[in-house]
Protein backbone atom coordinates (compact mmCIF):
# COMPACT_ATOMS: atom_id res chain seq x y z
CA UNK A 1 0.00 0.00 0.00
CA UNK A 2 2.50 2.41 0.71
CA UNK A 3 4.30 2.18 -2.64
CA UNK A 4 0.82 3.15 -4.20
CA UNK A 5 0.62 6.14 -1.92
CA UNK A 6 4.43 7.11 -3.44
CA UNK A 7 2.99 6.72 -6.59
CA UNK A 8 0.05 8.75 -6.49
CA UNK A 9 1.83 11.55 -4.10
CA UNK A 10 2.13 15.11 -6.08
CA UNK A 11 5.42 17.29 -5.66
CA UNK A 12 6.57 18.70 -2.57
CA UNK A 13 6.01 22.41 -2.04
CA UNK A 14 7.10 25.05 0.41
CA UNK A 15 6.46 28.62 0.38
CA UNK A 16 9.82 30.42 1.85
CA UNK A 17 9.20 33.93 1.38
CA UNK A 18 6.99 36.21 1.50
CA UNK A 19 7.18 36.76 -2.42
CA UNK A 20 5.73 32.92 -2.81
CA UNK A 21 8.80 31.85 -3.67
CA UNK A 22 8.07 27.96 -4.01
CA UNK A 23 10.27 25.28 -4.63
CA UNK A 24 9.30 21.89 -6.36
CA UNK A 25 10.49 18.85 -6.16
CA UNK A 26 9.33 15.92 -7.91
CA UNK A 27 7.96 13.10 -6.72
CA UNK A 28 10.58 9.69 -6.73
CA UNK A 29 12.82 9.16 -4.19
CA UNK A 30 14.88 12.31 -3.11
CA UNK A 31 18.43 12.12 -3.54
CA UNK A 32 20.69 12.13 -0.43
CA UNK A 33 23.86 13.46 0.66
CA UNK A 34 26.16 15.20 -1.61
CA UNK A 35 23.15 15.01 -4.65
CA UNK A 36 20.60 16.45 -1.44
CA UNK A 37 23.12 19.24 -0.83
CA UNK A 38 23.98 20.25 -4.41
CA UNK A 39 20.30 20.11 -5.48
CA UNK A 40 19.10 22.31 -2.65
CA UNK A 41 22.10 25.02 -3.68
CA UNK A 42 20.61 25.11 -6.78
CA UNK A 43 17.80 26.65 -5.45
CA UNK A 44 18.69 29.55 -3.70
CA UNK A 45 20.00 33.27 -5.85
CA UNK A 46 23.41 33.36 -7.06
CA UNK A 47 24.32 35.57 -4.20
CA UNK A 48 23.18 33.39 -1.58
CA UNK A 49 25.26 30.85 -3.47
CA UNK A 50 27.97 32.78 -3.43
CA UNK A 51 27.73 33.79 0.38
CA UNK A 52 27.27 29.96 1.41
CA UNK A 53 30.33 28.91 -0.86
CA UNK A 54 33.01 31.94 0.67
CA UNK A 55 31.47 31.68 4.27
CA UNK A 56 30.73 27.81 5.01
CA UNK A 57 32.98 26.25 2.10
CA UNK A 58 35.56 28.09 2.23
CA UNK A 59 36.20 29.88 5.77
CA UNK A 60 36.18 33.48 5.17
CA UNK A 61 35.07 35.93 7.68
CA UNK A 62 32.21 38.21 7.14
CA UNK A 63 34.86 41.07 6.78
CA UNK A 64 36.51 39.11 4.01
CA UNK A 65 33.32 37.86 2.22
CA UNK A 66 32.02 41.48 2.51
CA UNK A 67 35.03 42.85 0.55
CA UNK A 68 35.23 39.72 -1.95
CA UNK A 69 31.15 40.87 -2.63
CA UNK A 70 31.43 44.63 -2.57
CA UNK A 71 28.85 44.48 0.33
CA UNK A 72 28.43 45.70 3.65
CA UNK A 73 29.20 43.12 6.73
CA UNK A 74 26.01 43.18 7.59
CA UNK A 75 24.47 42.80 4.47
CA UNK A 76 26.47 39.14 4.36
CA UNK A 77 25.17 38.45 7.86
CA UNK A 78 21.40 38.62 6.64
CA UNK A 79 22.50 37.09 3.50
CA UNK A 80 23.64 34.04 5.28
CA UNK A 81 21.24 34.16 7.41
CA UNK A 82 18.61 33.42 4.97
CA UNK A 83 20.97 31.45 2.82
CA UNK A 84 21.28 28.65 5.87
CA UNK A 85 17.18 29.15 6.40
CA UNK A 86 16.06 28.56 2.66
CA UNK A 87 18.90 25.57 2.62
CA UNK A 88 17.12 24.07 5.77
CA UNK A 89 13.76 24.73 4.32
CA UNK A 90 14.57 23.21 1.44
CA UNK A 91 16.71 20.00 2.57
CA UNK A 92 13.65 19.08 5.04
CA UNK A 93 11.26 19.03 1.91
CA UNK A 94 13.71 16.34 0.39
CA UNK A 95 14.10 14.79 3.07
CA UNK A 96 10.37 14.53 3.43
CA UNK A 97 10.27 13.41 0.19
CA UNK A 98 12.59 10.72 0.05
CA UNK A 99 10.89 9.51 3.14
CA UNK A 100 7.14 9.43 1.93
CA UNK A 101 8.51 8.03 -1.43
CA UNK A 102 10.75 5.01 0.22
């Protein structure tokens, strides 16, 4: 029975913003790991890419991503900020996912 509930299940959808921002993702089994991870970076702006890549990836400090970005420090806090809470938005949807599915 539960494969025929997996089956029948539409796409995953969360709204993140305000703006209805909405991501999809399609009903099989979710990917996991390093295919969870990329897939989910996919999804947020190139900025927010950017900002997750120099701060978590790589190490730099907010001072140092700030000047690599031509922004303010504090614009790379908030940045972050809602970099990390669309990524954990997002990863618990294919998480959720993957689970209903297997």
């Amino acid at each position: 029975m539960s494969g025929r509930i997996a089956e029948e299940r539409p796409s995953v959808s969360i709204r993140l913003t305000r703006r209805n921002t909405r991501i999809r993702i399609p009903p099989k089994r979710a990917p996991s790991g390093k295919q969870a991870i990329s897939l989910a970076l996919t999804q947020l702006t190139a900025e927010q890419q950017t900002v997750i890549e120099l701060r978590i990836i790589q190490g730099y400090s907010v001072a140092e991503t700030a000047g690599l970005m031509n922004k303010q420090e504090v614009a790379v806090r908030v940045m972050q900020h809602r970099a990390l809470h669309h990524l954990a938005a997002i990863m618990l949807m294919i998480h959720i996912n993957g689970f209903l599915a297997g």
